[in-house]
N, C-alpha and C. Protein backbone atom coordinates (compact mmCIF):
# COMPACT_ATOMS: atom_id res chain seq x y z
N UNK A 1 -15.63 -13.64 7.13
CA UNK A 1 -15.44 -12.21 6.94
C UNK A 1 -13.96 -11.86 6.94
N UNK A 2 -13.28 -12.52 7.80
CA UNK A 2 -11.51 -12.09 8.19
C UNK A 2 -11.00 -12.85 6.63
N UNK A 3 -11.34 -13.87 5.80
CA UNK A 3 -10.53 -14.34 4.68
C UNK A 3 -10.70 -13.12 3.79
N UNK A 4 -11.99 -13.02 3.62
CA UNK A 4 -12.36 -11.86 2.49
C UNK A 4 -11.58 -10.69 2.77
N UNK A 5 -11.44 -9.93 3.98
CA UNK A 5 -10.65 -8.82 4.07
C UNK A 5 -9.23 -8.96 3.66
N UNK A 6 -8.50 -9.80 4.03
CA UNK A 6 -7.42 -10.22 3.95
C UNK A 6 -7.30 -10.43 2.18
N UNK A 7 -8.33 -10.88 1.50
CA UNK A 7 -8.23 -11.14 0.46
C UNK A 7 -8.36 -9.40 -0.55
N UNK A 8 -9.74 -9.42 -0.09
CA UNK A 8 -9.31 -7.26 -0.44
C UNK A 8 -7.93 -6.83 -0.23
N UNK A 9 -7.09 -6.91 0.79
CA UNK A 9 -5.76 -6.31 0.82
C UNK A 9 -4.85 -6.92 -0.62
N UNK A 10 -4.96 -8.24 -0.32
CA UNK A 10 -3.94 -8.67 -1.33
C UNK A 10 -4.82 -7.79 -2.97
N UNK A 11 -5.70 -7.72 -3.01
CA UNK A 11 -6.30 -7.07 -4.70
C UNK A 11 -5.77 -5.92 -4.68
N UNK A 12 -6.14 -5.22 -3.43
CA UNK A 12 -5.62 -3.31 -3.44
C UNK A 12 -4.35 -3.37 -3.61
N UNK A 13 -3.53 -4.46 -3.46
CA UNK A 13 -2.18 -4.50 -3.54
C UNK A 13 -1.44 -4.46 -5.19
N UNK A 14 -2.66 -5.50 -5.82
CA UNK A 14 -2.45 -5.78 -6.94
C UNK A 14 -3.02 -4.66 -7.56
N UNK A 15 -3.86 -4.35 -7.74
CA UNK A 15 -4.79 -2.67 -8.31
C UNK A 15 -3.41 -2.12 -8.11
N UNK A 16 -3.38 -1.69 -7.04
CA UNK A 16 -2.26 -0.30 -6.98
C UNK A 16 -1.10 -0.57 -7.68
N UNK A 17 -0.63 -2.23 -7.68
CA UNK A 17 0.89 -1.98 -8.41
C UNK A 17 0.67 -1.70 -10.12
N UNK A 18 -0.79 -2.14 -10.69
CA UNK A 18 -0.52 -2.02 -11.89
C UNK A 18 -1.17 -0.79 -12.47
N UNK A 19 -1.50 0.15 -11.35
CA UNK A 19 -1.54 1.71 -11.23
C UNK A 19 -0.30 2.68 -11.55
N UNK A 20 0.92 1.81 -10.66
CA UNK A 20 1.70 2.90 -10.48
C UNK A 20 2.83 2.31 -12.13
N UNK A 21 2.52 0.88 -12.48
CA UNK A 21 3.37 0.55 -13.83
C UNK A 21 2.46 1.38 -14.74
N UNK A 22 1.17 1.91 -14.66
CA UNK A 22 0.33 2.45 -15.94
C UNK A 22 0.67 4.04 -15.40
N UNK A 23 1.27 4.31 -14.40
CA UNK A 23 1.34 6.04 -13.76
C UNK A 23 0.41 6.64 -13.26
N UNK A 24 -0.19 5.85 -12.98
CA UNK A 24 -1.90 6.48 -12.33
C UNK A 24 -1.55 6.26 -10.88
N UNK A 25 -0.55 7.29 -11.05
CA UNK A 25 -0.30 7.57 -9.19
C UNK A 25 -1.39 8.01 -8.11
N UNK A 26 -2.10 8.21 -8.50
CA UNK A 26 -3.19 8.79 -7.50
C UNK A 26 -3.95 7.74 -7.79
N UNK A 27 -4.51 6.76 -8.22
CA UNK A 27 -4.90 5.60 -7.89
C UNK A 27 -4.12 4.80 -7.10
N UNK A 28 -3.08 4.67 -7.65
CA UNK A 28 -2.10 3.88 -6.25
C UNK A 28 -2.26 4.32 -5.17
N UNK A 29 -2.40 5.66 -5.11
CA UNK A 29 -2.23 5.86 -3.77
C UNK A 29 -3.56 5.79 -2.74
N UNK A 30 -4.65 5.58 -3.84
CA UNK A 30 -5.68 5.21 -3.07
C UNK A 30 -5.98 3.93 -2.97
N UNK A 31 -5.59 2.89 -3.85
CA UNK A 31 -5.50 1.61 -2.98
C UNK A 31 -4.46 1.15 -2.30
N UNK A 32 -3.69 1.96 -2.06
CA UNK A 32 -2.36 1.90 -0.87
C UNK A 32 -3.19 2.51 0.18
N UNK A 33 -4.23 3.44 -0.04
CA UNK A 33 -4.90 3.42 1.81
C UNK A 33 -5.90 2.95 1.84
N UNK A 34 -6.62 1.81 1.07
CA UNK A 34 -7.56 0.73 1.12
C UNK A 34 -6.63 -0.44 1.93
N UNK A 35 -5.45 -0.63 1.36
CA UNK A 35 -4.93 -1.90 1.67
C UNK A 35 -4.49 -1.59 3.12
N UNK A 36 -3.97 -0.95 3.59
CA UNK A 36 -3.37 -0.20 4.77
C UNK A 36 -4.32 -0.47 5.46
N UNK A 37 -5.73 0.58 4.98
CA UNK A 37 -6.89 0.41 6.39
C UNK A 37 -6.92 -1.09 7.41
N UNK A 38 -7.04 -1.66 5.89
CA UNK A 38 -7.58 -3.11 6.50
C UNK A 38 -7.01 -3.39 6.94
N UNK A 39 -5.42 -3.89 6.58
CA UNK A 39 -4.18 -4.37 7.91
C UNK A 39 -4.33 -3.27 9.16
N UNK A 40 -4.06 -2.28 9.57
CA UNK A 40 -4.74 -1.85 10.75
C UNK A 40 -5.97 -2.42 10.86
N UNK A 41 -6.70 -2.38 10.39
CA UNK A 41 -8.54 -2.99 11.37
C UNK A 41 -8.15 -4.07 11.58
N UNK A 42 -7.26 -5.24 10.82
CA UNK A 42 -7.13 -6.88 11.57
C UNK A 42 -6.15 -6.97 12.36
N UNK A 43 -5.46 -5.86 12.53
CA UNK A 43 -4.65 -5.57 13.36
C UNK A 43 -5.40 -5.25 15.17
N UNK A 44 -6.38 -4.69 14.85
CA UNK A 44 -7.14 -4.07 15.83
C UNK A 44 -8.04 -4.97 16.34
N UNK A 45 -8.48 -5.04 15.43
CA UNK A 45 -10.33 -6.17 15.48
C UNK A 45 -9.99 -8.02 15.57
N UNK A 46 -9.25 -7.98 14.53
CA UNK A 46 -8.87 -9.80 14.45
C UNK A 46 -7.91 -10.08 15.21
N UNK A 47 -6.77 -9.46 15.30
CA UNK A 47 -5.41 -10.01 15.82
C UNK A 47 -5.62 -9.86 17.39
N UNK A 48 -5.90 -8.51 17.74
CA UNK A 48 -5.48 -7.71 18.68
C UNK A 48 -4.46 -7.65 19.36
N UNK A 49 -3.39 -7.29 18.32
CA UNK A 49 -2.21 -6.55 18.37
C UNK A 49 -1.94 -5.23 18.58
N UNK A 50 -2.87 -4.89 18.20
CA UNK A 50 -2.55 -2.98 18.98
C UNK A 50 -4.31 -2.61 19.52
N UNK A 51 -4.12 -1.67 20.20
CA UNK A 51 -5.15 -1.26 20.87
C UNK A 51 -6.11 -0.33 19.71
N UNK A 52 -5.79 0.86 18.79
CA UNK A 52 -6.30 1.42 17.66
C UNK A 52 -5.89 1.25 16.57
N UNK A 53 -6.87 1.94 15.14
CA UNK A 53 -6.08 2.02 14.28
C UNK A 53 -5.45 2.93 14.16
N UNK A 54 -4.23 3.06 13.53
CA UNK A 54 -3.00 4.28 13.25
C UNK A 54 -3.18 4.86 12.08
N UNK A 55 -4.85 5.65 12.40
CA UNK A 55 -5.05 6.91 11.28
C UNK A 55 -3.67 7.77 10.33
N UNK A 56 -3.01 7.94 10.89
CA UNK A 56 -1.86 8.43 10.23
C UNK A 56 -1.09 7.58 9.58
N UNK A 57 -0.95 6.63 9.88
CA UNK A 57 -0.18 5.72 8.19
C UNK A 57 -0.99 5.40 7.54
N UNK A 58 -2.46 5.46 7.79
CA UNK A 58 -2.87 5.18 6.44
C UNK A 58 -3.50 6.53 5.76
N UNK A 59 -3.81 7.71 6.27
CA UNK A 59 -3.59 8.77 5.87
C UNK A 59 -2.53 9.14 4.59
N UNK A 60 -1.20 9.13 5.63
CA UNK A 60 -0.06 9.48 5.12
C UNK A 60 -0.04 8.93 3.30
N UNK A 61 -0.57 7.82 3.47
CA UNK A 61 -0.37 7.63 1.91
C UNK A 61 -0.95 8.45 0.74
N UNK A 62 -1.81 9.27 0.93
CA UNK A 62 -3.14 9.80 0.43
C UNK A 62 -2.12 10.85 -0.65
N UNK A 63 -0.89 11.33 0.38
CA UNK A 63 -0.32 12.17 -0.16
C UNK A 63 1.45 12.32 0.03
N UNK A 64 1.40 10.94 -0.14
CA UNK A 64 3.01 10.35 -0.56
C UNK A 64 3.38 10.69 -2.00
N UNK A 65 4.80 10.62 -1.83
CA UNK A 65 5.53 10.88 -2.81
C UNK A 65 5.83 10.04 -3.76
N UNK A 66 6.30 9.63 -4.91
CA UNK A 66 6.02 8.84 -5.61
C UNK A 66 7.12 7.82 -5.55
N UNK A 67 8.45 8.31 -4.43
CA UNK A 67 9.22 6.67 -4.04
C UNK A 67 8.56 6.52 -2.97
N UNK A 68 7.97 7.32 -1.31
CA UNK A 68 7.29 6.46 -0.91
C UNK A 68 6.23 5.68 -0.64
N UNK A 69 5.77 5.82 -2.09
CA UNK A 69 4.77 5.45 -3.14
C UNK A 69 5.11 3.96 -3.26
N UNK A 70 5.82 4.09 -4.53
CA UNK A 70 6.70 2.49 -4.83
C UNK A 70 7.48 1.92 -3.75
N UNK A 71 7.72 2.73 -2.87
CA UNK A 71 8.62 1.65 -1.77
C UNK A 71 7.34 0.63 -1.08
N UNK A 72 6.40 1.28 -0.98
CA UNK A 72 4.95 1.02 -0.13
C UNK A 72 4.55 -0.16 -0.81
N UNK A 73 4.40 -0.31 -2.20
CA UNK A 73 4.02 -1.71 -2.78
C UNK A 73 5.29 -1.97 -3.25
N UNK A 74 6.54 -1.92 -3.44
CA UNK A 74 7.42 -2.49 -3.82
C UNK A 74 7.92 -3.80 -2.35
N UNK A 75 7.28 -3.11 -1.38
CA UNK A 75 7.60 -4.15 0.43
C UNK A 75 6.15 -5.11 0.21
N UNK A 76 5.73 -5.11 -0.50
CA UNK A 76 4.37 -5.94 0.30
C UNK A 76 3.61 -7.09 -1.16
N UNK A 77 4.34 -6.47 -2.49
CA UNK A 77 4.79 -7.46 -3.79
C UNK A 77 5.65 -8.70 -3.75
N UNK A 78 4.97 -9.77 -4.07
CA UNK A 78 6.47 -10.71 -4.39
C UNK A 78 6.57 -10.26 -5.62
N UNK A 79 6.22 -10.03 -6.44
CA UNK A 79 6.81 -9.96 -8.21
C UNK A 79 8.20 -8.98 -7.95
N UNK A 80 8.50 -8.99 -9.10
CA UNK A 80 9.87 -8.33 -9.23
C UNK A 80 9.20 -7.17 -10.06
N UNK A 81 8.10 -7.12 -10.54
CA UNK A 81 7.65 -6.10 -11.58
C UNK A 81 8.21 -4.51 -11.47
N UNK A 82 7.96 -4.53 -9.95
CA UNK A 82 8.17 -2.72 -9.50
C UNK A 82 9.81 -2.36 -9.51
N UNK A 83 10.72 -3.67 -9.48
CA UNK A 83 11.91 -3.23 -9.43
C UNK A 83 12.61 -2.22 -10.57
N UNK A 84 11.87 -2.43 -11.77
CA UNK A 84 12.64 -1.19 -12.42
C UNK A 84 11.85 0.22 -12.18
N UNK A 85 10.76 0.33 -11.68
CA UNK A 85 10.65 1.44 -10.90
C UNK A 85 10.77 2.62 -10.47
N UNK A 86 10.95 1.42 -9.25
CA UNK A 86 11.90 1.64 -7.64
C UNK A 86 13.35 2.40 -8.21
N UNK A 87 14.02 1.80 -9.35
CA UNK A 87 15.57 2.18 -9.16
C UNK A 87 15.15 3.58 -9.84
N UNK A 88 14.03 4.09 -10.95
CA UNK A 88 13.81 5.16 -11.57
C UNK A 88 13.64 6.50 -10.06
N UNK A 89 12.35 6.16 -9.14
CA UNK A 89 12.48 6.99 -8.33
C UNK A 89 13.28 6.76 -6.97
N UNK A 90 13.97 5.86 -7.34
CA UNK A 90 14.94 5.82 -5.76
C UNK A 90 15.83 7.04 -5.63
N UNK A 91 16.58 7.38 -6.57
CA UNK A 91 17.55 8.72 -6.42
C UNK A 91 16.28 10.35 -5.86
N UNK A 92 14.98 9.75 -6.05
CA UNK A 92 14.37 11.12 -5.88
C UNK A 92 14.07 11.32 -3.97
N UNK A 93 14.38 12.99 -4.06
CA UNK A 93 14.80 13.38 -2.58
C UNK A 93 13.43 13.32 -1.99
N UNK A 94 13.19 12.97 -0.82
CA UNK A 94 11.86 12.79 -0.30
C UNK A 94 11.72 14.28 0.59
């Protein structure tokens, strides 16, 4: 059960980045709080590294902005894909 979850994160990861290269920001941002959940729950349940999950970061994404949007899968990507991006909304004021 713990590979498969772990394995869902890495897909929501992948879903969302080729969300936010197609602009379907509001899909990103909902598998940015698919992928999130789960690292909190194996955080909670598998690891037990923290005592709850931290409803609010994975909330928070629901209705992020669109750099800390791309910063969110631009940290958790190895590809370089999001880097031209990132530099499009990096100048934008949060």
């Amino acid at each position: 059960v713990y590979c498969s979850k772990l394995e869902a994160v890495i897909i929501f990861l992948c879903m969302g980045t080729r969300h936010i290269l197609r602009g379907n920001n509001n899909a990103a941002r909902f598998e940015a709080m698919l992928a999130s959940f789960l690292v909190e729950w194996r955080d909670v349940y598998v690891w037990k590294t923290k005592a709850v999950i931290k409803w609010s970061k994975v909330v928070e994404l629901d209705t992020a902005d669109e750099h800390t949007l791309v910063s969110y899968y631009r940290k958790r990507v190895t590809c370089t894909c999001l880097d031209a991006r990132y530099k499009e909304v990096e100048a934008t004021k949060k």
